[in-house]
Structures are given as C-alpha cells and as structure tokens.
PDB file of N, CA and C in Angstrom:
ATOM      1  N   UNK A   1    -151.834  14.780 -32.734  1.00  0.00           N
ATOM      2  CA  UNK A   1    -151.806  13.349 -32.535  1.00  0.00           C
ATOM      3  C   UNK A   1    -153.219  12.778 -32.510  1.00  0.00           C
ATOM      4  N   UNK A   2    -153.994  13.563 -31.810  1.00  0.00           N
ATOM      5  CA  UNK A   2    -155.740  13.139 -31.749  1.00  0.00           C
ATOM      6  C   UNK A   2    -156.672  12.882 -33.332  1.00  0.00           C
ATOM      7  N   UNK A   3    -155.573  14.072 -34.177  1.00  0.00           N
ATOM      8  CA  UNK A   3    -156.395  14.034 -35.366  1.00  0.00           C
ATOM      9  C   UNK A   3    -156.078  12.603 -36.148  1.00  0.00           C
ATOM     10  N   UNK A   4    -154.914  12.467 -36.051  1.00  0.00           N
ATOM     11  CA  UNK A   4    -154.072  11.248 -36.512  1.00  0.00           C
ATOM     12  C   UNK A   4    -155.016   9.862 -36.213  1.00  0.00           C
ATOM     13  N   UNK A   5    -155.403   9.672 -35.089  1.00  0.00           N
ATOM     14  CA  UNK A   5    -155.569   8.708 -34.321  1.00  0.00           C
ATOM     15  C   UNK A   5    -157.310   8.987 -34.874  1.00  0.00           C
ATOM     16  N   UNK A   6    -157.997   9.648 -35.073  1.00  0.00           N
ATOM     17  CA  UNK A   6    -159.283   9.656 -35.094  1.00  0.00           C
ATOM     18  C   UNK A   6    -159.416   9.238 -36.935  1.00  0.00           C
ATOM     19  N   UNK A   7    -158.701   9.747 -37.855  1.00  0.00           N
ATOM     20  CA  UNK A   7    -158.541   9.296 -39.341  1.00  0.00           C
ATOM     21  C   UNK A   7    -158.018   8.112 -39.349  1.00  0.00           C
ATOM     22  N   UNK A   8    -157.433   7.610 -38.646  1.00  0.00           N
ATOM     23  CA  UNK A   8    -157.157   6.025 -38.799  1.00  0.00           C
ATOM     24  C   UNK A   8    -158.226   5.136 -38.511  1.00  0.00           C
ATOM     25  N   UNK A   9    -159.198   5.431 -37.249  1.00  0.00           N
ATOM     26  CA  UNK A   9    -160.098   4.763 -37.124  1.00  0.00           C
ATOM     27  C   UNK A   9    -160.903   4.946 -37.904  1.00  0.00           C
ATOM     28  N   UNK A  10    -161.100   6.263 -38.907  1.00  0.00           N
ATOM     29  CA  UNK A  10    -162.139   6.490 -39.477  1.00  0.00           C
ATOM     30  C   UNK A  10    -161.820   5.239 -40.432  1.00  0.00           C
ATOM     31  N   UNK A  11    -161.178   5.322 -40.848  1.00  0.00           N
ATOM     32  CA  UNK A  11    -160.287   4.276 -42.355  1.00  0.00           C
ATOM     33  C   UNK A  11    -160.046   3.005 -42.173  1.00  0.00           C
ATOM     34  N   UNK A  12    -160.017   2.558 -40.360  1.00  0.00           N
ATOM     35  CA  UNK A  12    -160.104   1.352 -40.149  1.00  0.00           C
ATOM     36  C   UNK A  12    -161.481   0.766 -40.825  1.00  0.00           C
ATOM     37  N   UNK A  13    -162.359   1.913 -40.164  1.00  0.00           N
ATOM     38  CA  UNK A  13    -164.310   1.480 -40.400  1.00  0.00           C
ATOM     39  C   UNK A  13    -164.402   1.699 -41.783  1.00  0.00           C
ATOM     40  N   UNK A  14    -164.003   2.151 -42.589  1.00  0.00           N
ATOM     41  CA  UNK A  14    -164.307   2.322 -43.824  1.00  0.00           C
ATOM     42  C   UNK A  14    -163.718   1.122 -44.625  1.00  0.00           C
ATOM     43  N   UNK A  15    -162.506   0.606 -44.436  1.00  0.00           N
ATOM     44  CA  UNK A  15    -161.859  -0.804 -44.391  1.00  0.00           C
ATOM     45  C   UNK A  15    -162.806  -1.983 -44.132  1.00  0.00           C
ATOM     46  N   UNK A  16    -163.099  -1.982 -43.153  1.00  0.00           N
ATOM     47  CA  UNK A  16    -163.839  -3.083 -42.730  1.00  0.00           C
ATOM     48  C   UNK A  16    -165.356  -3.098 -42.971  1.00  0.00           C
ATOM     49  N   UNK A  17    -165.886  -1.976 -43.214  1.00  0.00           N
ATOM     50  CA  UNK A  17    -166.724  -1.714 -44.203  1.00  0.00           C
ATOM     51  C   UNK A  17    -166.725  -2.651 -45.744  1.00  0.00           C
ATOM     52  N   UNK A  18    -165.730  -1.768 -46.384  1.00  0.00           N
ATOM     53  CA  UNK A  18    -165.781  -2.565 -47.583  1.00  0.00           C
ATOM     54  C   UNK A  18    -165.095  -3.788 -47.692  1.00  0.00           C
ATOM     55  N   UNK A  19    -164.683  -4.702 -46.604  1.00  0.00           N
ATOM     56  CA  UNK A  19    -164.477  -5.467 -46.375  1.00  0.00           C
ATOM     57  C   UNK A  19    -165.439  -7.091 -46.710  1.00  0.00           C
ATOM     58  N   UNK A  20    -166.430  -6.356 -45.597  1.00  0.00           N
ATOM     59  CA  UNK A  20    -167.814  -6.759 -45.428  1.00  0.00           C
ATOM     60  C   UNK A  20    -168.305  -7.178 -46.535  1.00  0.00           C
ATOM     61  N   UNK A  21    -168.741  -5.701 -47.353  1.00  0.00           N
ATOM     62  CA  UNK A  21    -169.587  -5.746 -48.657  1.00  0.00           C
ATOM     63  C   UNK A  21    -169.002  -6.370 -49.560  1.00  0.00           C
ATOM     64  N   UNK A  22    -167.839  -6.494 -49.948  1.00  0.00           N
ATOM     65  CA  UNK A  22    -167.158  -7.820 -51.289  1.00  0.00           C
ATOM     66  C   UNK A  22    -167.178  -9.038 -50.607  1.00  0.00           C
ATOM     67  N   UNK A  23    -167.068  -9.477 -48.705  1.00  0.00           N
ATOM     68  CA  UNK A  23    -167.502 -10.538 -48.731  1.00  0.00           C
ATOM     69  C   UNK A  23    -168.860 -10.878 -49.319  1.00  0.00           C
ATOM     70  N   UNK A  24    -170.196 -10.044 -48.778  1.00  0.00           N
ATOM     71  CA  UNK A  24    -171.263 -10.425 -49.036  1.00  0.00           C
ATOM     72  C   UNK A  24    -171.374 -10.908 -50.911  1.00  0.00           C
ATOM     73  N   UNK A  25    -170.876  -9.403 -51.597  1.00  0.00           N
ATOM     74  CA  UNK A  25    -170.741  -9.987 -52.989  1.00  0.00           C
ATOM     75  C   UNK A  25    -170.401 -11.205 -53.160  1.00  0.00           C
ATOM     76  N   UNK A  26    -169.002 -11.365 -52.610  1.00  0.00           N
ATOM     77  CA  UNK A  26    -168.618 -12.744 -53.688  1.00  0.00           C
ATOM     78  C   UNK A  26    -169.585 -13.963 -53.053  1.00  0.00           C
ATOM     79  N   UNK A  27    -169.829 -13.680 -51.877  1.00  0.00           N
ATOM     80  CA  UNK A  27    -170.499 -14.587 -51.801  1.00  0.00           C
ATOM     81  C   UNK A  27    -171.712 -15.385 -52.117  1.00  0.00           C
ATOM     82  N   UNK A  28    -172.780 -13.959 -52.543  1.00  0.00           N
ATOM     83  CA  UNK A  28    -174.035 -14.027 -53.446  1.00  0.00           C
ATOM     84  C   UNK A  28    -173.679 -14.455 -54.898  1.00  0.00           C
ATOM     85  N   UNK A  29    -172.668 -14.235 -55.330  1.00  0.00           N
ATOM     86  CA  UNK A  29    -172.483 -13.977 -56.686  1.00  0.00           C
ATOM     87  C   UNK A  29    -172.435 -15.254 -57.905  1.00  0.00           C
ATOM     88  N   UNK A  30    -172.866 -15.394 -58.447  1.00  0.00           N
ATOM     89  CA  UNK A  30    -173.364 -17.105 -59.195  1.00  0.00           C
ATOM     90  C   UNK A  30    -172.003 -17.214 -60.308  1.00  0.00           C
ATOM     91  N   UNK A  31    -171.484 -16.115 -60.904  1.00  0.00           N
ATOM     92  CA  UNK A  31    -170.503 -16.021 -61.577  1.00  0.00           C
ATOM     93  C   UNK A  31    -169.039 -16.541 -61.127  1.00  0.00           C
ATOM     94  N   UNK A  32    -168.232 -17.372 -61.299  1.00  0.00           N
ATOM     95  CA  UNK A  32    -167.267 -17.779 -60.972  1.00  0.00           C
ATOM     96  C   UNK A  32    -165.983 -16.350 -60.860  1.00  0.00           C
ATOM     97  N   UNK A  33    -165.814 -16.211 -61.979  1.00  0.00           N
ATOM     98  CA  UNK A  33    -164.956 -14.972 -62.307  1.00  0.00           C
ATOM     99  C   UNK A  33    -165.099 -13.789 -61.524  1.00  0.00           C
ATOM    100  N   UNK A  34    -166.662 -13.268 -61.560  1.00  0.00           N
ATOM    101  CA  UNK A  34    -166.785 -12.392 -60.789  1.00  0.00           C
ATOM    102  C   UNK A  34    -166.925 -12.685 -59.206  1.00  0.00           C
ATOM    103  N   UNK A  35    -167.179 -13.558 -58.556  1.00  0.00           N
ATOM    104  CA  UNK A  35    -167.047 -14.278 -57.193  1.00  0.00           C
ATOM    105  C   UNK A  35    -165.638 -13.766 -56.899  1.00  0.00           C
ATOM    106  N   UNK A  36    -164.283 -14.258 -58.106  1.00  0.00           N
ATOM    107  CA  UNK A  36    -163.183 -14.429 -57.543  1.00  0.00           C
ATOM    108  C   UNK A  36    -162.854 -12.993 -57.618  1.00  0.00           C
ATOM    109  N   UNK A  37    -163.410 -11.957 -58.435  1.00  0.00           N
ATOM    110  CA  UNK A  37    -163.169 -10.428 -58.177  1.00  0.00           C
ATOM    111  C   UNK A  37    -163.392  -9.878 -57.107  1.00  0.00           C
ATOM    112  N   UNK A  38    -164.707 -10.431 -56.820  1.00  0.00           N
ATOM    113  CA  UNK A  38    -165.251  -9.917 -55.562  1.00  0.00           C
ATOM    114  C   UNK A  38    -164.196  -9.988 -54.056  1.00  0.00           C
ATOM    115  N   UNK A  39    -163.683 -11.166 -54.028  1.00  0.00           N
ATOM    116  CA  UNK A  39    -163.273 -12.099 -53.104  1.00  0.00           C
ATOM    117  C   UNK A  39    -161.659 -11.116 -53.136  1.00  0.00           C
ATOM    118  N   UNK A  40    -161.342 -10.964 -54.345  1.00  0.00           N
ATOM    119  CA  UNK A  40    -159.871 -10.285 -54.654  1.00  0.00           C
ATOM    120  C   UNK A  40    -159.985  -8.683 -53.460  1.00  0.00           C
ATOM    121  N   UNK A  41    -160.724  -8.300 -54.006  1.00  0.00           N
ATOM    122  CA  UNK A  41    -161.613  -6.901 -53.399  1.00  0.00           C
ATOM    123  C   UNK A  41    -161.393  -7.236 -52.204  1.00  0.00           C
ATOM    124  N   UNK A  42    -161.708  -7.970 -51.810  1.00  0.00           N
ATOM    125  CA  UNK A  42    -161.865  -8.202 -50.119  1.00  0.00           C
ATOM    126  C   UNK A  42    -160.845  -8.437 -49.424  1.00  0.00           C
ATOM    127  N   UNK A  43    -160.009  -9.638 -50.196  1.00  0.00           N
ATOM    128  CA  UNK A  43    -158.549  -9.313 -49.805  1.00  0.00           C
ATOM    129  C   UNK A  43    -157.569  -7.796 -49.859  1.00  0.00           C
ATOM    130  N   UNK A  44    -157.729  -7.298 -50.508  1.00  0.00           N
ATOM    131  CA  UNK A  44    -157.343  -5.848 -50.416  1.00  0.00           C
ATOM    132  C   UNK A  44    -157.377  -5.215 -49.518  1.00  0.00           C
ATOM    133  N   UNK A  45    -159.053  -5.038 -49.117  1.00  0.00           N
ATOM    134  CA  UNK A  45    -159.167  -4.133 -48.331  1.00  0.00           C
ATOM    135  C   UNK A  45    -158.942  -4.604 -46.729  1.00  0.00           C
ATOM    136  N   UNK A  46    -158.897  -6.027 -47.278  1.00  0.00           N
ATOM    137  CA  UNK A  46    -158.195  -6.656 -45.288  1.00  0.00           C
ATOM    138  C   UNK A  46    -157.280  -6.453 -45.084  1.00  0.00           C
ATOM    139  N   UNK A  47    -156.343  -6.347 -46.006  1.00  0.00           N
ATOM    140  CA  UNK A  47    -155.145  -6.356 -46.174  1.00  0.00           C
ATOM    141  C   UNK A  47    -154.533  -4.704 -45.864  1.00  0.00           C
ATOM    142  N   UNK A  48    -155.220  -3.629 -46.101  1.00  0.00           N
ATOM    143  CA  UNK A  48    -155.071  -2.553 -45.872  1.00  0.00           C
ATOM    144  C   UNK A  48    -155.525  -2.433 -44.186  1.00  0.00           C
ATOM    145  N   UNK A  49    -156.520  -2.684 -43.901  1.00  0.00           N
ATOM    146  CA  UNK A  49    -157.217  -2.696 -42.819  1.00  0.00           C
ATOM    147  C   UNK A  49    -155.888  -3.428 -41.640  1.00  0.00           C
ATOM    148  N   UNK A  50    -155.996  -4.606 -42.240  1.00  0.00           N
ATOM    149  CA  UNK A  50    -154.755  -5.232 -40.956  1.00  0.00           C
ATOM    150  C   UNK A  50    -153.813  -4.394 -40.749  1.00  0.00           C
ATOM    151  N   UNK A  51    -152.882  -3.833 -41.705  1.00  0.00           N
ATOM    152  CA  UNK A  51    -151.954  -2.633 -41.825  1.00  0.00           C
ATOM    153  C   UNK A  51    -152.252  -1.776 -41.473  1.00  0.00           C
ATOM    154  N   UNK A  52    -153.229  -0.971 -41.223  1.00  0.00           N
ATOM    155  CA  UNK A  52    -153.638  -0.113 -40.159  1.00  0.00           C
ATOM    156  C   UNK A  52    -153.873  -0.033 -38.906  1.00  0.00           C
ATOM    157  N   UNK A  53    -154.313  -1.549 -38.575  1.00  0.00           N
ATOM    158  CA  UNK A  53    -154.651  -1.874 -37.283  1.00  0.00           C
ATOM    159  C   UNK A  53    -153.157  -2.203 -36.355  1.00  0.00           C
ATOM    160  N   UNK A  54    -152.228  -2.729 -37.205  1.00  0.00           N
ATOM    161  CA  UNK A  54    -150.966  -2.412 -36.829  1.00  0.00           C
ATOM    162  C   UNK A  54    -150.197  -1.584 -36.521  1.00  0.00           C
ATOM    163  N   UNK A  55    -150.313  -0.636 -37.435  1.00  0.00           N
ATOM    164  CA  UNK A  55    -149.524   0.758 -37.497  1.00  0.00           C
ATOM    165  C   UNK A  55    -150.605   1.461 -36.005  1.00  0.00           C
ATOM    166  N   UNK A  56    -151.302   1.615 -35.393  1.00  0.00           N
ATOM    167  CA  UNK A  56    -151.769   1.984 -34.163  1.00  0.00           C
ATOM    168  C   UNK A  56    -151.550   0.654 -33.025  1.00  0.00           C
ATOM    169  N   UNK A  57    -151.532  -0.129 -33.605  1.00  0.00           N
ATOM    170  CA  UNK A  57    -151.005  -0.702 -32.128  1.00  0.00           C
ATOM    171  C   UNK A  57    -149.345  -0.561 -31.392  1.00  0.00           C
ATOM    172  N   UNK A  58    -148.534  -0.440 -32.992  1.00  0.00           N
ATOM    173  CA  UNK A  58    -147.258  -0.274 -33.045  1.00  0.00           C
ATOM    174  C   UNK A  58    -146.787   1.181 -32.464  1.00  0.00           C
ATOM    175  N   UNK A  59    -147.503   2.399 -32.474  1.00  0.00           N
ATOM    176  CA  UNK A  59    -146.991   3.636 -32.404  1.00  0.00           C
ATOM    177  C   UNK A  59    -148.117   4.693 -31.776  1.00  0.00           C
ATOM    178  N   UNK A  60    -149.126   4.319 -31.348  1.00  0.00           N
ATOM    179  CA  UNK A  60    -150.467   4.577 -30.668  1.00  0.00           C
ATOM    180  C   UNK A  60    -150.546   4.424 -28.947  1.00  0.00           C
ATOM    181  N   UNK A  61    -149.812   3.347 -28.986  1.00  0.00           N
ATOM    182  CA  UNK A  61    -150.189   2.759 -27.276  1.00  0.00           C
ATOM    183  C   UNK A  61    -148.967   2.590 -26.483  1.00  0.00           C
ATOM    184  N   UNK A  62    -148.695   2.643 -25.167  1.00  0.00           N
ATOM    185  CA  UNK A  62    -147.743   2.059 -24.627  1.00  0.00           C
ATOM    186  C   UNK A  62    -146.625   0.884 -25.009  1.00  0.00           C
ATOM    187  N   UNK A  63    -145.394   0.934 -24.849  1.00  0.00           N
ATOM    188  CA  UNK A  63    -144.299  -0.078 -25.391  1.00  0.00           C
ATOM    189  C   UNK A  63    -144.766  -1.005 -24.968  1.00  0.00           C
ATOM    190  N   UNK A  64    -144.861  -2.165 -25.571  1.00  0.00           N
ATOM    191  CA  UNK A  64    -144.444  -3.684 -24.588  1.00  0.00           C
ATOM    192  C   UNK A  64    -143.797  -4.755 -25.779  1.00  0.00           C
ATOM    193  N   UNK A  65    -143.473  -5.332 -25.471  1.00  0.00           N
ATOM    194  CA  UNK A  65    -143.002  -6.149 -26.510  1.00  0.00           C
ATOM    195  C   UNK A  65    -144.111  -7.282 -26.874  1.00  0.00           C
ATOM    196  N   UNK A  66    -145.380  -7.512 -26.528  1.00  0.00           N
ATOM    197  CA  UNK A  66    -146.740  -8.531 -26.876  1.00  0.00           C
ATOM    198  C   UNK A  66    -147.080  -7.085 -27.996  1.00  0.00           C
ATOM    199  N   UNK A  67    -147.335  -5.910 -27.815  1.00  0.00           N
ATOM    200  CA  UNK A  67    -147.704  -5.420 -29.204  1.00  0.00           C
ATOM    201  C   UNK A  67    -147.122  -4.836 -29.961  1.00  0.00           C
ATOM    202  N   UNK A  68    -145.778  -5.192 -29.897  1.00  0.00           N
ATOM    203  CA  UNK A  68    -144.698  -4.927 -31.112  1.00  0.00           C
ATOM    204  C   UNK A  68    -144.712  -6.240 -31.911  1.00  0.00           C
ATOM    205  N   UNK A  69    -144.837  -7.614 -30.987  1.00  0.00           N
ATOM    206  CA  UNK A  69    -144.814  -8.902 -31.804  1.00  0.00           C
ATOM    207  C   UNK A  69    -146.285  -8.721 -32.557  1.00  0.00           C
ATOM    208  N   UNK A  70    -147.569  -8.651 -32.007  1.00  0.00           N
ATOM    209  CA  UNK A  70    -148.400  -8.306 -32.449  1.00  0.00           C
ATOM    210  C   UNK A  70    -148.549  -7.490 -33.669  1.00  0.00           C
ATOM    211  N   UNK A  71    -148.301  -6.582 -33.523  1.00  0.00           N
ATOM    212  CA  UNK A  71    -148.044  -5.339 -34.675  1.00  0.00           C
ATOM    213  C   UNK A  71    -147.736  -5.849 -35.726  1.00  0.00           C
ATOM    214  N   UNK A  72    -146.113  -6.512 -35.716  1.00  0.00           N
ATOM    215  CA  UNK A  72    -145.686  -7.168 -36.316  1.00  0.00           C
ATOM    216  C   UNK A  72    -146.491  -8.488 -37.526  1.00  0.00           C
ATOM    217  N   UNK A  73    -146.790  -9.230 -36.436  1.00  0.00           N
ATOM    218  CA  UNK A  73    -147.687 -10.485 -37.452  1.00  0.00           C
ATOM    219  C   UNK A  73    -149.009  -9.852 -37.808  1.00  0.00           C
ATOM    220  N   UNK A  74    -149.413  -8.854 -37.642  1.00  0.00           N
ATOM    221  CA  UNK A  74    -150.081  -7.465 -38.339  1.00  0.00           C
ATOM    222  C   UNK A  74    -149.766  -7.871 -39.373  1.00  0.00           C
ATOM    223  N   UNK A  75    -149.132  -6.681 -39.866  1.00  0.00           N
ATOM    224  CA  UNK A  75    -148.470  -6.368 -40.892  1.00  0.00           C
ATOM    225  C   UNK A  75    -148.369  -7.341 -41.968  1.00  0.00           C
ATOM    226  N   UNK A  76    -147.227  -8.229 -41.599  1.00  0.00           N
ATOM    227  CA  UNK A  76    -147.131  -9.527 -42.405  1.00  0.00           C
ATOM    228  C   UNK A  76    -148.411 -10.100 -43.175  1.00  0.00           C
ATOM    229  N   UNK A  77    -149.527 -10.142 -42.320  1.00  0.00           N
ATOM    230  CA  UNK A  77    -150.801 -10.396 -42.881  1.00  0.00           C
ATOM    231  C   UNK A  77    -151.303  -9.827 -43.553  1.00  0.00           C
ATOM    232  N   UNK A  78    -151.159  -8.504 -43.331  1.00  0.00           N
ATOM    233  CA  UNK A  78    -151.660  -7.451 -44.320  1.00  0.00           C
ATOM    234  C   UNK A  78    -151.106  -7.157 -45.452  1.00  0.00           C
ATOM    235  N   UNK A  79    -149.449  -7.474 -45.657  1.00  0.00           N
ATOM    236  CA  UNK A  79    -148.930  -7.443 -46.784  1.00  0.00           C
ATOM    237  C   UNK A  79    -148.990  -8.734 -47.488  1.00  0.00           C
ATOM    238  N   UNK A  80    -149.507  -9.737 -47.220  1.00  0.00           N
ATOM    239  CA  UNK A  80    -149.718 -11.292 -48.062  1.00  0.00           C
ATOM    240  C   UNK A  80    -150.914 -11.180 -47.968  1.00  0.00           C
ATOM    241  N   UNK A  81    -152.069  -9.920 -47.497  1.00  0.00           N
ATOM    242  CA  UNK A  81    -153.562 -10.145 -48.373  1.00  0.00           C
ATOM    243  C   UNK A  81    -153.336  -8.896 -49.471  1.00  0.00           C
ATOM    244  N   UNK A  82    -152.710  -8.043 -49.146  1.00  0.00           N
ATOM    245  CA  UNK A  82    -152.326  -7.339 -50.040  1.00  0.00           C
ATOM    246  C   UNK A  82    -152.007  -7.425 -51.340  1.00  0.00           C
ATOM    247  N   UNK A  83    -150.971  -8.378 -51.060  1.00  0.00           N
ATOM    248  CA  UNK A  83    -150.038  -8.665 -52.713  1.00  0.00           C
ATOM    249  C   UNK A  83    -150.994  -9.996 -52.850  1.00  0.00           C
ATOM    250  N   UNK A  84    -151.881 -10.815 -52.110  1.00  0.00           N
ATOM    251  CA  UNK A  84    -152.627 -11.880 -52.893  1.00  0.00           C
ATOM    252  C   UNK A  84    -153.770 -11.804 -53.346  1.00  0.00           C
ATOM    253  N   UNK A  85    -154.439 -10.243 -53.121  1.00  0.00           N
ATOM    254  CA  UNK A  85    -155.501  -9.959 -53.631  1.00  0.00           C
ATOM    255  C   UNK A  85    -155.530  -9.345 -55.024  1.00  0.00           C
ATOM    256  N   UNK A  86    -153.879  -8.384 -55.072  1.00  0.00           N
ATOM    257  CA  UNK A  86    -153.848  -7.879 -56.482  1.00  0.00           C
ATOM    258  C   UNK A  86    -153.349  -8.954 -57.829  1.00  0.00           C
ATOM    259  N   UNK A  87    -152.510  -9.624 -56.744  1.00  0.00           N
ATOM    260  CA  UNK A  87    -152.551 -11.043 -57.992  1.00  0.00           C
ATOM    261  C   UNK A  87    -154.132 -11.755 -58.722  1.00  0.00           C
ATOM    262  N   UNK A  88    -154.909 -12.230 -57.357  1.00  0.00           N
ATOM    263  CA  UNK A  88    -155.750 -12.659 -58.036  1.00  0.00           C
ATOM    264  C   UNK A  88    -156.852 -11.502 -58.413  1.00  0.00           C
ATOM    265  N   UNK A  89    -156.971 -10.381 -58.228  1.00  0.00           N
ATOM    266  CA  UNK A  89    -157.900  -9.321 -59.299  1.00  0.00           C
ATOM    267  C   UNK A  89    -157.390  -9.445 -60.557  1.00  0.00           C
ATOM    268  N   UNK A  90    -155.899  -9.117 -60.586  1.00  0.00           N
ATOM    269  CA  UNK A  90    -155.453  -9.158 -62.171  1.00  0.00           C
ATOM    270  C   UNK A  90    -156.116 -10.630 -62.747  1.00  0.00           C
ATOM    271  N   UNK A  91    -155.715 -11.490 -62.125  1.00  0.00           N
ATOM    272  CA  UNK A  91    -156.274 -13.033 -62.497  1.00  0.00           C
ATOM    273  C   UNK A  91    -158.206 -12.801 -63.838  1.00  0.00           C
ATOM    274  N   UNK A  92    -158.553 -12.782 -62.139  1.00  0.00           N
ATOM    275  CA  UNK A  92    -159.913 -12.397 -62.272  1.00  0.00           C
ATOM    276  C   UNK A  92    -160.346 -11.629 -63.205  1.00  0.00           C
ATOM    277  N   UNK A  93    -160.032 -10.058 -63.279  1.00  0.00           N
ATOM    278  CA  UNK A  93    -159.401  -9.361 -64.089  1.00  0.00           C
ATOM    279  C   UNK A  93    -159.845  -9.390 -65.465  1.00  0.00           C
ATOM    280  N   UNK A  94    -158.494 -10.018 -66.101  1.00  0.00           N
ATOM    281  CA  UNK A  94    -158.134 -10.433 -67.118  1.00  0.00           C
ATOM    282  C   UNK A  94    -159.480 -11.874 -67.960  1.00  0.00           C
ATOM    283  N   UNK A  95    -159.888 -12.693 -67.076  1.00  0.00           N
ATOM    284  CA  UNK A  95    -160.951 -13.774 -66.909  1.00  0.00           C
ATOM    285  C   UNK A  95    -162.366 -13.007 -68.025  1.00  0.00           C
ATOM    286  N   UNK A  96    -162.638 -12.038 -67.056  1.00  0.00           N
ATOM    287  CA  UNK A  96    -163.577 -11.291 -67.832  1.00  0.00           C
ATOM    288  C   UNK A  96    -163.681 -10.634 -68.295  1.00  0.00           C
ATOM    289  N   UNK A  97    -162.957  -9.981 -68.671  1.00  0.00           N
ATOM    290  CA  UNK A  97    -162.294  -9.430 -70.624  1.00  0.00           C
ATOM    291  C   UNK A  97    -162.747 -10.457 -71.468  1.00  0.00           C
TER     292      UNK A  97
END
C-alpha cells in the first residue's frame, strides 16, 4: 500500500511539473497555434493530475462523505480537462500542419 501511495505522489509531482512548464510555454509563446498547443498540453496534464489527486483522496484516507464529494468534483474536472485538452491539441494540431 506504501508503494502505491509513494508512485502516485511521485506522478502527482511529475503532473504538476509538466503542468507548470506548458503553462510557462504557452504563455511565452508569440505563435498563436503553438500557444494553443502549449495550453492543450497543460490541460492534459491537469487533467491527469486532478484524477490522481482524487483517486487518493477517494481510497487513501479515512471515509467521510466531504472527501468522497470532493473526490468526486475531482474527477469530473479532470475528465473535462482531459477530453478538452485532446480536442483542442487535435485543433491546434492539425493548425500547424
């Protein structure tokens, strides 16, 4: 269970890591297209990240029902940066082709 719990955090930080760095990109970035790649990127990896941060609050810690609701609107978030980051990469994507 310890190992479990120590690879998630590792992957949280590695998440929020590259989180970080496509914000900084898109944000430097003078290119429209590539801004919105960048930005796509970032949604992804929040989107993974929130979903992780869920899945340990959900099955990691003591019951209560504040971090099952929690957990919950987790998730949700993480699956609508998820599916709105791969929409707009393909977008993006496709832009600079």
């Amino acid at each position: 269970m310890f190992a479990i719990q120590v690879t998630l955090f590792l992957l949280i930080c590695v998440l929020l890591a590259l989180t970080v760095y496509f914000s900084f990109r898109s944000r430097r970035e003078q290119d429209a297209a590539k801004r919105g790649l960048f930005a796509a990127r970032m949604n992804i990896c929040m989107g993974f990240m929130l979903i992780l941060i869920a899945v340990t609050q959900i099955f990691f810690f003591s019951e209560s029902s504040f971090r099952r609701i929690f957990g919950t609107i987790l998730v949700l978030l993480g699956v609508f940066n998820v599916f709105a980051g791969i929409r707009n990469h393909g977008h993006f994507n496709r832009l600079l082709r």
